[in-house]
N, C-alpha and C. Protein backbone atom coordinates (compact mmCIF):
# COMPACT_ATOMS: atom_id res chain seq x y z
N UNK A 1 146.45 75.71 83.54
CA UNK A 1 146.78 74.40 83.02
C UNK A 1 147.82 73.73 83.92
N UNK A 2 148.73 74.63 84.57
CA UNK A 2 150.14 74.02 85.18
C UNK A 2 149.57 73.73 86.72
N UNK A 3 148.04 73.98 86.96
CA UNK A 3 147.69 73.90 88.55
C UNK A 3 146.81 72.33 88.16
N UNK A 4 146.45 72.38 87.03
CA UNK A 4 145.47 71.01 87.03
C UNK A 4 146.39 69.83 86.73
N UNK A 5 147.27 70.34 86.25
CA UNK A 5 148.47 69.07 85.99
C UNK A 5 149.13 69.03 86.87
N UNK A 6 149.43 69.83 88.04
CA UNK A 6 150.09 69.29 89.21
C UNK A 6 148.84 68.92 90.06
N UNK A 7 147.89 69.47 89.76
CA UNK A 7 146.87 68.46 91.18
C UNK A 7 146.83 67.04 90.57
N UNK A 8 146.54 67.04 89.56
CA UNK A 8 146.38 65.39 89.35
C UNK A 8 147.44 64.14 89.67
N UNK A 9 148.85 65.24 89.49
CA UNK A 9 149.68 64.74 89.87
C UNK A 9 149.71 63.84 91.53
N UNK A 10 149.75 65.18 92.11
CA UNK A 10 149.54 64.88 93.07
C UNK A 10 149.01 63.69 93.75
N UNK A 11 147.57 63.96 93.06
CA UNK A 11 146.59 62.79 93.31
C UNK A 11 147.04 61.54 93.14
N UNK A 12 147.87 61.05 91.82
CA UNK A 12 148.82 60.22 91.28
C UNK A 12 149.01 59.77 92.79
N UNK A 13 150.42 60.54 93.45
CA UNK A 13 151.09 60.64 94.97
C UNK A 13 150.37 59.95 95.73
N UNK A 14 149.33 60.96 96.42
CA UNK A 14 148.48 61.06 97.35
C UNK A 14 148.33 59.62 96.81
N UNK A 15 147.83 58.96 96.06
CA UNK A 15 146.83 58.11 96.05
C UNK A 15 147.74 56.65 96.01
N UNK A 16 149.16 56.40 95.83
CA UNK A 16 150.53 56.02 95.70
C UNK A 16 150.69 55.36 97.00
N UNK A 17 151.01 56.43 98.15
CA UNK A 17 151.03 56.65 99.48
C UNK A 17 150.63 55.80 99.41
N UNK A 18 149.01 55.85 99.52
CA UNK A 18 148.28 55.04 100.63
C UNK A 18 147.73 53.49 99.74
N UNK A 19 148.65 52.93 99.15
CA UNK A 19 148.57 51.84 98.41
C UNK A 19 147.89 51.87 97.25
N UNK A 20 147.48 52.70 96.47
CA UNK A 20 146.41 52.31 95.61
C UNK A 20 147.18 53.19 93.93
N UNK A 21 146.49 52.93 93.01
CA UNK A 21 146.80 52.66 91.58
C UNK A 21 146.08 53.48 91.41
N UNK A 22 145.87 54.69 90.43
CA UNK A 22 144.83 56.03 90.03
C UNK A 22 145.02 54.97 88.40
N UNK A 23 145.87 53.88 88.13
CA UNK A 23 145.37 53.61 86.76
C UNK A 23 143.70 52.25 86.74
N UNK A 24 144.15 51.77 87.94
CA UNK A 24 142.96 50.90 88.61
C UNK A 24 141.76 50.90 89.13
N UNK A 25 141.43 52.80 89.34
CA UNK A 25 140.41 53.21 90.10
C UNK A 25 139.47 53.66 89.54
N UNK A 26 138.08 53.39 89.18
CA UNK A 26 136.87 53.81 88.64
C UNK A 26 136.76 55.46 88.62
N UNK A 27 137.19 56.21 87.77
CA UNK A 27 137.04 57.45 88.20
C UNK A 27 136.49 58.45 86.38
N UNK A 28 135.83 59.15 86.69
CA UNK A 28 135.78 60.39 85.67
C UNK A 28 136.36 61.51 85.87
N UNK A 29 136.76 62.03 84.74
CA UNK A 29 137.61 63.58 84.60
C UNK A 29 136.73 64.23 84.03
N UNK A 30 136.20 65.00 85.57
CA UNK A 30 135.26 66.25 84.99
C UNK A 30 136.13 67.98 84.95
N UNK A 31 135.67 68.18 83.99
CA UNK A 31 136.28 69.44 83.18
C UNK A 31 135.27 70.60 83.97
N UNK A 32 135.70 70.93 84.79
CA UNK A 32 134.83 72.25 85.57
C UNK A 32 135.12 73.58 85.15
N UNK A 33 134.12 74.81 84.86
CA UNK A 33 134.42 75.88 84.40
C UNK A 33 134.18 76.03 83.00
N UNK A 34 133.34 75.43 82.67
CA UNK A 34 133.53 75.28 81.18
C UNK A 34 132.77 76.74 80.69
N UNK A 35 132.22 77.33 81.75
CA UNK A 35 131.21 78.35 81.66
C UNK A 35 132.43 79.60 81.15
N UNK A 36 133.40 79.71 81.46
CA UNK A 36 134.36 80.93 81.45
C UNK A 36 134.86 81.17 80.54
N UNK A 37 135.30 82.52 79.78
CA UNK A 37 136.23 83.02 78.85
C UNK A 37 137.15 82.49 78.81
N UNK A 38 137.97 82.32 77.63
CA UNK A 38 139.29 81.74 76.98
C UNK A 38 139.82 80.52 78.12
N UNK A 39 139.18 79.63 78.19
CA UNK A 39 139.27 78.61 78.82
C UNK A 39 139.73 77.26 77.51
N UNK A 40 140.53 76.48 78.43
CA UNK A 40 141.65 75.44 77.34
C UNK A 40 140.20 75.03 76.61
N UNK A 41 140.75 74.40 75.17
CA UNK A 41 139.54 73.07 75.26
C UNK A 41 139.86 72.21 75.74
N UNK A 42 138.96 70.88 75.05
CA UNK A 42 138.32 69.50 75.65
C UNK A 42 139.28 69.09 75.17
N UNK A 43 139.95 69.14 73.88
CA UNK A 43 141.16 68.24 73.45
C UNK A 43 142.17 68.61 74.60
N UNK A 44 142.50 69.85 74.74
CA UNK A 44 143.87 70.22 75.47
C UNK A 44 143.86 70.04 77.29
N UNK A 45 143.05 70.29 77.53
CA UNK A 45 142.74 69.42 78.64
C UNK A 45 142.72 67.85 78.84
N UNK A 46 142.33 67.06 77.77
CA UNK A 46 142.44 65.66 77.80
C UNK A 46 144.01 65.36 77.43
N UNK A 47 144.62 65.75 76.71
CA UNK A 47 146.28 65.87 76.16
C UNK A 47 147.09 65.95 77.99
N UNK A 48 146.34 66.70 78.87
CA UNK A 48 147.08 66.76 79.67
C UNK A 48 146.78 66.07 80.82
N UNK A 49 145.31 65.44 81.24
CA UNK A 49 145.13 65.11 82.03
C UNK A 49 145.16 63.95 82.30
N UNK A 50 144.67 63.02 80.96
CA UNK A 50 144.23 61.57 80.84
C UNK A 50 145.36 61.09 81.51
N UNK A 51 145.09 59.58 82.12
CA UNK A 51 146.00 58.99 82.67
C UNK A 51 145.63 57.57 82.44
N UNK A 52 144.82 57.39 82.13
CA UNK A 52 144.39 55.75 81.91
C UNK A 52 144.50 55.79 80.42
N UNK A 53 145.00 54.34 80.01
CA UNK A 53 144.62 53.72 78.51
C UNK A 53 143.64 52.19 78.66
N UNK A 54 142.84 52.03 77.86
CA UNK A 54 141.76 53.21 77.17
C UNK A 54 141.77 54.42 78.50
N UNK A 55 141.46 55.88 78.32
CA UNK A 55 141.29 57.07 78.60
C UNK A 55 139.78 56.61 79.37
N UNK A 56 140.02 57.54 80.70
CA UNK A 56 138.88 57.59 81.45
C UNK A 56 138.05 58.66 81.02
N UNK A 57 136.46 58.38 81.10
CA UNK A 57 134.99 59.18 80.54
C UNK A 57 135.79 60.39 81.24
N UNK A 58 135.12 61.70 80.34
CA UNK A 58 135.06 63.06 80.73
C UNK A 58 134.00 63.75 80.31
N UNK A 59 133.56 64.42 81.96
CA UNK A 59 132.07 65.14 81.39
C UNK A 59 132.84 67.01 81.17
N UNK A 60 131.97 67.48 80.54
CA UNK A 60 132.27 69.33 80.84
C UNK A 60 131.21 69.22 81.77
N UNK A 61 131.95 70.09 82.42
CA UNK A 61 130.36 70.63 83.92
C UNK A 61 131.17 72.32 84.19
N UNK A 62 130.01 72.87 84.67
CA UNK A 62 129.84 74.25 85.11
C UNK A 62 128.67 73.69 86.06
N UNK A 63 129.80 73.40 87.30
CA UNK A 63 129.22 72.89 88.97
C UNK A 63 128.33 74.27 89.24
N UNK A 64 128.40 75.64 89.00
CA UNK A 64 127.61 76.46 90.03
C UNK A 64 125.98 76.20 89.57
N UNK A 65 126.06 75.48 87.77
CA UNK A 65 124.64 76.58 87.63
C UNK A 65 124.24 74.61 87.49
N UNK A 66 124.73 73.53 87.80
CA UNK A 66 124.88 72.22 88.02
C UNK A 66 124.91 71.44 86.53
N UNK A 67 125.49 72.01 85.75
CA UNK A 67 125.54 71.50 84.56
C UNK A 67 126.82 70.03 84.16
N UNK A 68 126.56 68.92 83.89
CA UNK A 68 127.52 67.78 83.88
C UNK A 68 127.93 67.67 85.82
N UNK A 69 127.09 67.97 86.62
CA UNK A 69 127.22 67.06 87.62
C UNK A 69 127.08 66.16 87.72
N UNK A 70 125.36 65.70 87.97
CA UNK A 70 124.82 64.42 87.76
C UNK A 70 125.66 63.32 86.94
N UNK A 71 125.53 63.61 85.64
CA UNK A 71 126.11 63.11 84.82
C UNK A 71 127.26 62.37 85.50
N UNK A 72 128.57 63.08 86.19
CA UNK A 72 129.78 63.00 86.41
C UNK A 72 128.89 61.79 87.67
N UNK A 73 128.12 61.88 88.13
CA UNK A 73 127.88 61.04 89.97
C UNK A 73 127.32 59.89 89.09
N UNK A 74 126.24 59.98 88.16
CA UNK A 74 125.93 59.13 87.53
C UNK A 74 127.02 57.64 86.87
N UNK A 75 127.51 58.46 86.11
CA UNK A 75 128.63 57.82 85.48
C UNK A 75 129.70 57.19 86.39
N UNK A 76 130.32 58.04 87.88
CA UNK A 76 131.10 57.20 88.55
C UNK A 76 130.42 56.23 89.44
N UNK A 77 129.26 56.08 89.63
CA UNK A 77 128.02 54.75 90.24
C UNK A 77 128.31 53.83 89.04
N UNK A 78 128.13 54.43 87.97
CA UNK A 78 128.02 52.80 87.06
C UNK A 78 129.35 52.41 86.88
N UNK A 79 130.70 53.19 86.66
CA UNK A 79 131.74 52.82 86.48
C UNK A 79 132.53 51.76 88.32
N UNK A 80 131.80 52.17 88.82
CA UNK A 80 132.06 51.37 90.21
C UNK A 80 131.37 50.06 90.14
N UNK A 81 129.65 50.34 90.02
CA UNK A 81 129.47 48.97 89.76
C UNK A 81 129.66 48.04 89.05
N UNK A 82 130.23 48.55 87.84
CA UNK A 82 130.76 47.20 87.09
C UNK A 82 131.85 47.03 87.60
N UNK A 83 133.09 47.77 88.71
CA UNK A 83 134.50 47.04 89.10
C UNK A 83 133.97 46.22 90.36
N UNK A 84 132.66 46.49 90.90
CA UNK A 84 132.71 45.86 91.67
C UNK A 84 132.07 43.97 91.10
N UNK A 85 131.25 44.14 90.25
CA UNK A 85 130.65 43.01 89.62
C UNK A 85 131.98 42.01 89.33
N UNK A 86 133.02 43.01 88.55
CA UNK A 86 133.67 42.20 87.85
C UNK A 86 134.72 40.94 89.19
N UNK A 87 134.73 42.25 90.23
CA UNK A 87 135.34 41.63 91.43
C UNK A 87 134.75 40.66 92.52
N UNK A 88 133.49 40.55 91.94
CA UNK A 88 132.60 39.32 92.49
C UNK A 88 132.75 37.75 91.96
């Protein structure tokens, strides 16, 4: 839990740096691993990760066997094209 809350952090940073807003940016929080033993839930993971209000979409995915990938590529295509529409 204390490695996904400092990467996002990070990302926060990282993404700071180089001019840009992680509250402004079309993005989904995909929950990877969902396949594994005593793994957080969906609430306690969202408690820690969310960063946008309204809260950005979150898929569960278990990337090896490709479960909530698509979904996650899907969902950040449409969440782009409507910032880009709206920015037209």
């Amino acid at each position: 839990m204390d490695a996904n809350a400092e990467s996002i952090d990070n990302l926060v940073d990282n993404l700071k740096s180089q001019g840009y807003d992680l509250g402004k940016i079309p993005y989904i929080l995909q929950l990877n691993k969902r396949d594994l033993p005593n793994v957080a839930t969906v609430d306690e993971m969202k408690k820690l990760l969310i960063r946008k209000n309204p809260p950005e979409p979150t898929v569960e995915a278990c990337a090896p066997k490709g479960i909530g990938v698509f979904e996650t590529l899907k969902g950040v295509a449409k969440l782009v094209l409507a910032e880009l529409t709206k920015s037209s």
